[in-house]
Structures are given as C-alpha cells and as structure tokens.
C-alpha atoms as a PDB file:
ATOM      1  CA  UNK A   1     113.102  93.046  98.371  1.00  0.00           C
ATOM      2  CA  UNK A   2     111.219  95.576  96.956  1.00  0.00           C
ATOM      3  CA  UNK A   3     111.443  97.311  93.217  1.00  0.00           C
ATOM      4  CA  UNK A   4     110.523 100.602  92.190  1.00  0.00           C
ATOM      5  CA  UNK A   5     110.502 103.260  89.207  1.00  0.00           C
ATOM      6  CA  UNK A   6     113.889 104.329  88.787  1.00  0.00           C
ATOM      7  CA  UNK A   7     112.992 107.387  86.578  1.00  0.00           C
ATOM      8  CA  UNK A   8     109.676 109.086  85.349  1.00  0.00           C
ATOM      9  CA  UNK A   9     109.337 107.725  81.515  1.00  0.00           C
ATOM     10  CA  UNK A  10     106.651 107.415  78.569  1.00  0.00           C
ATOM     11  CA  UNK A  11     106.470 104.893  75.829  1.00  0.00           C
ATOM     12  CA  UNK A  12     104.555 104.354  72.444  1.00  0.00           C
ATOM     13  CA  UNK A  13     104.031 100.977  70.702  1.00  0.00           C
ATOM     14  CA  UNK A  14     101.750 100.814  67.695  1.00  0.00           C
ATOM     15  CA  UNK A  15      99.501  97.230  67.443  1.00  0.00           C
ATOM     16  CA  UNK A  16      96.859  96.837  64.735  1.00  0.00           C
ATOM     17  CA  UNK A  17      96.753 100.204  64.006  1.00  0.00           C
ATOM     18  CA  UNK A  18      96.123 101.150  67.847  1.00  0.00           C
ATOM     19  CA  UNK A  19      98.551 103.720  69.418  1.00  0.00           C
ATOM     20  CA  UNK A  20      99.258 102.464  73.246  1.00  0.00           C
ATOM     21  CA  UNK A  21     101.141 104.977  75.506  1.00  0.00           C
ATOM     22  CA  UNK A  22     102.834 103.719  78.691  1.00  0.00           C
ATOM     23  CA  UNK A  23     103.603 106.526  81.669  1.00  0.00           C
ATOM     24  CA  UNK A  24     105.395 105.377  84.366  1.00  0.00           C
ATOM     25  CA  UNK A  25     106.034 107.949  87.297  1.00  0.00           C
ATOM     26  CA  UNK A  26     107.815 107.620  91.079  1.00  0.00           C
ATOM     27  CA  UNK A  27     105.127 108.528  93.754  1.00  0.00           C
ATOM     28  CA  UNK A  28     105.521 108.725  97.758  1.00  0.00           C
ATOM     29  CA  UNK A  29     101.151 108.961  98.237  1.00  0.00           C
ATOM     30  CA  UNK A  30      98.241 108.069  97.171  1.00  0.00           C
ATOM     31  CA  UNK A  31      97.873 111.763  96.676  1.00  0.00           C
ATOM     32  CA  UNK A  32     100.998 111.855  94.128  1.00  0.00           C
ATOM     33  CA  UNK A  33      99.535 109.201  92.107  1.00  0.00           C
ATOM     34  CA  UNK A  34      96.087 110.411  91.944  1.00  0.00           C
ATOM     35  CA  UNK A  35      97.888 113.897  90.738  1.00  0.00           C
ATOM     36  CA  UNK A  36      99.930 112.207  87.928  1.00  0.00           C
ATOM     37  CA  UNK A  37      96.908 110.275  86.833  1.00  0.00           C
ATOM     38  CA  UNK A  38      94.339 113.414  86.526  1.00  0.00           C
ATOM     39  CA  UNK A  39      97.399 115.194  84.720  1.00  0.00           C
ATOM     40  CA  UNK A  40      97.218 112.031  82.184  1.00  0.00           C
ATOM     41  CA  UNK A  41      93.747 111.894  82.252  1.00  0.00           C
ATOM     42  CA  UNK A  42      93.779 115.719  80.883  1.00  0.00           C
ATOM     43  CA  UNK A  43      96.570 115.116  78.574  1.00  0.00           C
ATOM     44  CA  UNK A  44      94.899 112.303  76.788  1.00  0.00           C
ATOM     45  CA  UNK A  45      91.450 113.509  77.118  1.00  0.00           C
ATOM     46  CA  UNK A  46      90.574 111.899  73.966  1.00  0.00           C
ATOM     47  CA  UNK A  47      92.049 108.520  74.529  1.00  0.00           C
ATOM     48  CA  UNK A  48      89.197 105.761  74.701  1.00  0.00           C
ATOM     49  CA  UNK A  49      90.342 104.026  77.447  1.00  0.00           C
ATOM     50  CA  UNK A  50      92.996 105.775  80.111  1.00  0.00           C
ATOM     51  CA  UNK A  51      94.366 102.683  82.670  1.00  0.00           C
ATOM     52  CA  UNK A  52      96.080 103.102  85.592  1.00  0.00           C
ATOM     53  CA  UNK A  53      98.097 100.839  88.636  1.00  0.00           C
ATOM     54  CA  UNK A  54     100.090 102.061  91.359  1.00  0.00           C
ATOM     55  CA  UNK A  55     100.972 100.619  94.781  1.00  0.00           C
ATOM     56  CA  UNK A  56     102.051 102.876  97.542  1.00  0.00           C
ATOM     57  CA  UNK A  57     103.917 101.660 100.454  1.00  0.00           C
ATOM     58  CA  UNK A  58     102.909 102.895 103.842  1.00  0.00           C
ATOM     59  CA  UNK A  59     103.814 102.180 107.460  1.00  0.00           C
ATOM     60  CA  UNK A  60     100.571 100.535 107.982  1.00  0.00           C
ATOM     61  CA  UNK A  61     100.871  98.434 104.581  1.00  0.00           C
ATOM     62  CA  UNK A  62     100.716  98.671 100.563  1.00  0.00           C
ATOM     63  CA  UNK A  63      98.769 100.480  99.055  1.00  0.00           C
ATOM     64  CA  UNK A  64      97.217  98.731  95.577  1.00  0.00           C
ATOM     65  CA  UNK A  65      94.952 100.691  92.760  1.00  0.00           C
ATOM     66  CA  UNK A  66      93.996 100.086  89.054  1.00  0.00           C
ATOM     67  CA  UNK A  67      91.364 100.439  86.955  1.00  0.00           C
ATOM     68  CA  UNK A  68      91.005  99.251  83.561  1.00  0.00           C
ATOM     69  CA  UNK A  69      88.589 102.067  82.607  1.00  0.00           C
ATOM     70  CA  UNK A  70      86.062  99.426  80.976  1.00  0.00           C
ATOM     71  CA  UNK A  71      88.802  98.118  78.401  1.00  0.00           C
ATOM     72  CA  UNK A  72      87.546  94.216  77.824  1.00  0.00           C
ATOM     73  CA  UNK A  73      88.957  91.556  79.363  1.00  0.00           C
ATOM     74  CA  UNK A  74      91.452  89.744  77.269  1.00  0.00           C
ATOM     75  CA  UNK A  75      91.057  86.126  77.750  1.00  0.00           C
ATOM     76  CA  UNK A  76      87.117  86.377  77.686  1.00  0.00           C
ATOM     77  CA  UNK A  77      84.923  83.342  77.291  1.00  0.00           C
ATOM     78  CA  UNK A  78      82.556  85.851  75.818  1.00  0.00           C
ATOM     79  CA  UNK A  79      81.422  85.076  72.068  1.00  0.00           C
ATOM     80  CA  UNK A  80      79.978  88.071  70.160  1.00  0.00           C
ATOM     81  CA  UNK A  81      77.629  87.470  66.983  1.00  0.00           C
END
C-alpha cells in the first residue's frame, strides 16, 4: 500500500535561530514537481539552501528525486578546526 499527500500544505519551525519551511504539494509528473519546485525556488530566492524530494509513480515504475542543495551532511565524521 501506497501513501500520498492528502492536501497541498506549508510549515515553519524555528531551531537555533534558523527559520525551516516545509512545502508539501500532490503531483501526477515529473513535470508537476519540477513546476512546484522552480515556483519555491523563486519564492525563497534568498533562502541558503532550497531541498527538495518527490517520487512519482509511473506505469513503468517510481519515480525518485532530491537534492540537498549542498546543505552538510548531518552525521559527518568530518572535524573542522
């Protein structure tokens, strides 16, 4: 069984003085998503990082995108000095 976006919706949550904004939108096509995210894109031009994930299911398959639009990894071995 599959689940899906019920409704279009947007949510804000504030962490460490860092404003996060969550869009969720219903799409059919790749085509539909790509739309919604430009539209974002433009909204928040001044955002640092805009992400994105959507899954589209098709008659030959799903569909899977994201990007994380260079936003660091969060369980990074890294160490910075």
């Amino acid at each position: 069984m599959f689940k899906t976006i019920k409704e279009n919706c947007t949510s804000e949550i504030i962490e460490k003085k860092s404003k996060f904004i969550a869009n969720s939108f219903y799409v059919e096509s790749v085509q539909e998503a790509e739309k919604y995210i430009k539209m974002i894109n433009k909204k928040f031009f001044d955002s640092r990082h805009n992400c994105y994930a959507f899954s589209v299911y098709t008659k030959n398959g799903v569909i899977n995108r994201f990007s994380d639009n260079g936003e660091p990894a969060r369980n990074s071995r890294r160490s910075y000095a």
